[in-house]
Protein backbone atom coordinates (compact mmCIF):
# COMPACT_ATOMS: atom_id res chain seq x y z
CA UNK A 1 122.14 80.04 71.58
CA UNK A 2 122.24 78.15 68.63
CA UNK A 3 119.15 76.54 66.67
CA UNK A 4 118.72 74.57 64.08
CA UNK A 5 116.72 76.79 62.18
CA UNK A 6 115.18 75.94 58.75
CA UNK A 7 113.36 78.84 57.69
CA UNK A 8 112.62 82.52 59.09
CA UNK A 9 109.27 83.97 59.12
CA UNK A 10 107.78 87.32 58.98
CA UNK A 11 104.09 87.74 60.20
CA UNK A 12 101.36 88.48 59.39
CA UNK A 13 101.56 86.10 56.12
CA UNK A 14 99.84 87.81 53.20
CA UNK A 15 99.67 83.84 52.29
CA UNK A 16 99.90 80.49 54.24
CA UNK A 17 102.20 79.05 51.32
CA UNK A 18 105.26 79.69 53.44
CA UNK A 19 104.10 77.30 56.16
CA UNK A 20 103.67 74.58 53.42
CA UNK A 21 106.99 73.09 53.92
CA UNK A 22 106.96 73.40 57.66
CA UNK A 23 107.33 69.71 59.11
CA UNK A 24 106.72 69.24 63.11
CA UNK A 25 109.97 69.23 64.75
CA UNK A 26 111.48 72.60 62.38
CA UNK A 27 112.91 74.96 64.01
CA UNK A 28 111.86 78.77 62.90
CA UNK A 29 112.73 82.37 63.37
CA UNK A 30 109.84 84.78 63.89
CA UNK A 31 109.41 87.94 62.53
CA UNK A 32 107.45 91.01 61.92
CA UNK A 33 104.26 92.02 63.98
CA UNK A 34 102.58 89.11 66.45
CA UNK A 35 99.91 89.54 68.61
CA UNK A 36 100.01 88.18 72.10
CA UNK A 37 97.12 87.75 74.41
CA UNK A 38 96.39 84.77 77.16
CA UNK A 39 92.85 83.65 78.41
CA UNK A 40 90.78 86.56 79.05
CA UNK A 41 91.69 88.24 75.84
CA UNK A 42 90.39 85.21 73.75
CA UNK A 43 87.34 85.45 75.97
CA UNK A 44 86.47 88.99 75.37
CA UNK A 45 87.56 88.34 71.29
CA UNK A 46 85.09 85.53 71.04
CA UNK A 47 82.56 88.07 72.94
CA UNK A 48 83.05 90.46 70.01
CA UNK A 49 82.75 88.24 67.29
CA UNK A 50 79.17 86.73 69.60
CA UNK A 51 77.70 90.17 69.25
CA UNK A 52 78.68 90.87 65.62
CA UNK A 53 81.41 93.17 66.74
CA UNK A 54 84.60 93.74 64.72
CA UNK A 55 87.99 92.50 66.86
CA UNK A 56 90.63 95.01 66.94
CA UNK A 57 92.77 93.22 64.42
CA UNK A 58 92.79 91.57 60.88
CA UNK A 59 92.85 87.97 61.98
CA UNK A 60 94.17 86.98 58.17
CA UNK A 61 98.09 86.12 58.44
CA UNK A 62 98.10 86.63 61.27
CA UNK A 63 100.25 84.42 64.82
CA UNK A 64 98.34 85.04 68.00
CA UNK A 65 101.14 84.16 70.89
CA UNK A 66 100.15 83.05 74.32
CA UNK A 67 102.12 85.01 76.86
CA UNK A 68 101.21 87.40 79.59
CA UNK A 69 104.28 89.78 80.21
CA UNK A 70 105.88 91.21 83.43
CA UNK A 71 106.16 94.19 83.05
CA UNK A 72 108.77 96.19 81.10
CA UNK A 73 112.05 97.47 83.55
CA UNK A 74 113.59 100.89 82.38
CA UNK A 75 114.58 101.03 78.60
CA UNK A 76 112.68 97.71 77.59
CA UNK A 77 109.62 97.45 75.71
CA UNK A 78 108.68 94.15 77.43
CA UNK A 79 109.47 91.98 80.45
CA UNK A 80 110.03 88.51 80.64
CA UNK A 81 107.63 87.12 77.49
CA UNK A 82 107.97 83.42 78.19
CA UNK A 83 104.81 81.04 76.62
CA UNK A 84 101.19 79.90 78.56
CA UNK A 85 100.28 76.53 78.59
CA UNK A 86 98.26 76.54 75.03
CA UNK A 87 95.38 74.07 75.52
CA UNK A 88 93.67 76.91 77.97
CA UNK A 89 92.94 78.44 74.79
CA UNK A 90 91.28 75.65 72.68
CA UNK A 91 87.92 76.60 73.53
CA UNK A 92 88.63 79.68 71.28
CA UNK A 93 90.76 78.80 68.83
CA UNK A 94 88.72 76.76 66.20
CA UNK A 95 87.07 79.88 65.73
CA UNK A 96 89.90 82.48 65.29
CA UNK A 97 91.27 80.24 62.83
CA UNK A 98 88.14 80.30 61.42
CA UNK A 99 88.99 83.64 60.31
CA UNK A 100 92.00 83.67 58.90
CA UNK A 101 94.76 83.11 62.17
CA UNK A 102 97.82 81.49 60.45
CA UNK A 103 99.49 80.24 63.76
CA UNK A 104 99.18 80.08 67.28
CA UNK A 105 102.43 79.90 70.03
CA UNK A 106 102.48 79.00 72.81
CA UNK A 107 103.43 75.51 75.03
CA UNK A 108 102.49 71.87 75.47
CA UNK A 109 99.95 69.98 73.11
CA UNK A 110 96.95 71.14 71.75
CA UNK A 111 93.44 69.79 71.86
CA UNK A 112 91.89 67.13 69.70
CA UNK A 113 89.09 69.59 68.10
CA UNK A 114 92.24 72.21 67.74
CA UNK A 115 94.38 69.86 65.71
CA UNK A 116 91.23 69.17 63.97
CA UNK A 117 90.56 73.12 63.13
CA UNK A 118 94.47 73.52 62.01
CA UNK A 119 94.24 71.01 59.35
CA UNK A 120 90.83 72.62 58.17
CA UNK A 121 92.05 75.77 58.11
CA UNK A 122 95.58 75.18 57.28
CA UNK A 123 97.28 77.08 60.19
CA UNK A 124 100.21 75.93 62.26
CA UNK A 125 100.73 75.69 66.18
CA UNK A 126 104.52 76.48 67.38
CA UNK A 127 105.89 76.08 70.68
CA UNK A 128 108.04 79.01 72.31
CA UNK A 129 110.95 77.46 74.71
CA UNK A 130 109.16 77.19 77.94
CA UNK A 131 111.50 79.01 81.00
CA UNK A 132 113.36 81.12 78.61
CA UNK A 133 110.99 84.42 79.45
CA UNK A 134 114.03 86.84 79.75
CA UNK A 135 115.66 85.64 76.86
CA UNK A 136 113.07 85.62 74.66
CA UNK A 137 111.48 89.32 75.50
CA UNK A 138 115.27 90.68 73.86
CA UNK A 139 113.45 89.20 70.52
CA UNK A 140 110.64 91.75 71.47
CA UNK A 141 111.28 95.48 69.75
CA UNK A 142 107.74 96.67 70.87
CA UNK A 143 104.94 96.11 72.62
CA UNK A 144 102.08 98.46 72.12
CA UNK A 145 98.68 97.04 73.77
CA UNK A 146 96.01 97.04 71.22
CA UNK A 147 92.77 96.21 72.96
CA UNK A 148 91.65 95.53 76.62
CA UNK A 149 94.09 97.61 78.41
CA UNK A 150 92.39 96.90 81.85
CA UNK A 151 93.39 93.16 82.04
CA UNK A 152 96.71 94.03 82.48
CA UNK A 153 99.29 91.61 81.50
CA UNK A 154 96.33 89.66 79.68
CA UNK A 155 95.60 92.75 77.46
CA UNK A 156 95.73 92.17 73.79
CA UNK A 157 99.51 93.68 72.22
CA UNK A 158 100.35 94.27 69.37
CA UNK A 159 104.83 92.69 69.70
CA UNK A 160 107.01 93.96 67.04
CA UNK A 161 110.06 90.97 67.01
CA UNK A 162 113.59 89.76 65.23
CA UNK A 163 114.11 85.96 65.59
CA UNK A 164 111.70 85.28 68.13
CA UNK A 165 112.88 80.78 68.29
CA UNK A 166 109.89 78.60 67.68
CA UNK A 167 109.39 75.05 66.64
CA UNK A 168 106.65 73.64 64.85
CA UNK A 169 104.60 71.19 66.72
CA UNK A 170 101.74 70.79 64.77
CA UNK A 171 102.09 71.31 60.72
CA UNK A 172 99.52 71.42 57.57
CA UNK A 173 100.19 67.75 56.88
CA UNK A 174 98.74 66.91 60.68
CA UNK A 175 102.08 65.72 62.35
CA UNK A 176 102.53 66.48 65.75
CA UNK A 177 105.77 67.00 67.19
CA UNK A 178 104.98 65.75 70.83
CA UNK A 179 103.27 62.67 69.42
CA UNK A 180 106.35 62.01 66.81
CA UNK A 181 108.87 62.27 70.11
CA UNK A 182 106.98 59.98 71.79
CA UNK A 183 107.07 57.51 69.34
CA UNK A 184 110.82 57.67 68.74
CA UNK A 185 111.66 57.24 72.64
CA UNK A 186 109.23 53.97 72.61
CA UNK A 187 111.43 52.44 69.73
């Protein structure tokens, strides 16, 4: 499959001036080491950081992806990896980019307080290409859970990938990409 790709990324930043020239609409290539967790992780994360507990990652740099595996068939580190719906994770977000969360991946648009916490905090939202589970878990070189083991395909991991697709939806200049589609079909 062929993308348009602008830049390639490798996470966790040791700076946000890479996402900078990121414009809603880019496409990117992930990658490095994400983490990936869905609802019940950013529950129990926010319950850490509620009792003055340390979360079991340095937030700074770092892209949290929403996705809840299958589970791995023989030989494969992952199953199929496609993105969860994003906004089921708003409640949490302002806070873990708060603390340093570069980018968050997932699908469809995010919240009005989220977009608000992005700019503030100069972090990015992508969108993974929803239905394409299979394709994108080959991107996926690891998997090792990291936290929270008993939820399952919610637990925290730690993903080790190599050109995981994204494209920026929401960038440091407060464009979003959904919004900017819109637009253009209306005209």
């Amino acid at each position: 499959m062929e993308l348009p790709v602008k830049t390639r990324l490798a996470f966790p930043l040791k700076d946000k001036s890479p996402l900078a020239s990121l414009r809603a609409g880019d496409w990117i290539l992930i990658s490095g080491k994400i983490l990936a967790g869905r609802d019940q992780t950013h529950r129990r994360l926010l319950e850490l950081l509620e009792a003055d507990r340390p979360l079991p990652f340095n937030p700074q740099g770092q892209l949290i992806y929403y996705v809840g595996p299958t589970p791995a068939p023989p030989g494969r580190p992952i199953g199929s990896a496609g993105p969860t719906t994003s906004y089921r994770m708003d409640a949490y977000t302002p806070r873990l980019l708060e603390l340093g969360v570069a980018a968050t991946m997932g699908k469809g648009p995010r919240g009005p307080e989220v977009r608000k916490a992005m700019l503030q905090h100069q972090a990015i939202y992508l969108a993974a290409i929803g239905g394409a589970g299979a394709y994108l878990s080959r991107c996926i070189k690891d998997a090792t859970p990291l936290a929270f083991e008993e939820l399952g395909p919610e637990a925290l991991l730690l993903l080790e990938v190599e050109d995981f697709p994204a494209v920026v939806i929401n960038d440091l200049i407060g464009q979003d990409y959904y919004q900017l589609a819109r637009e253009k079909w209306r005209s």
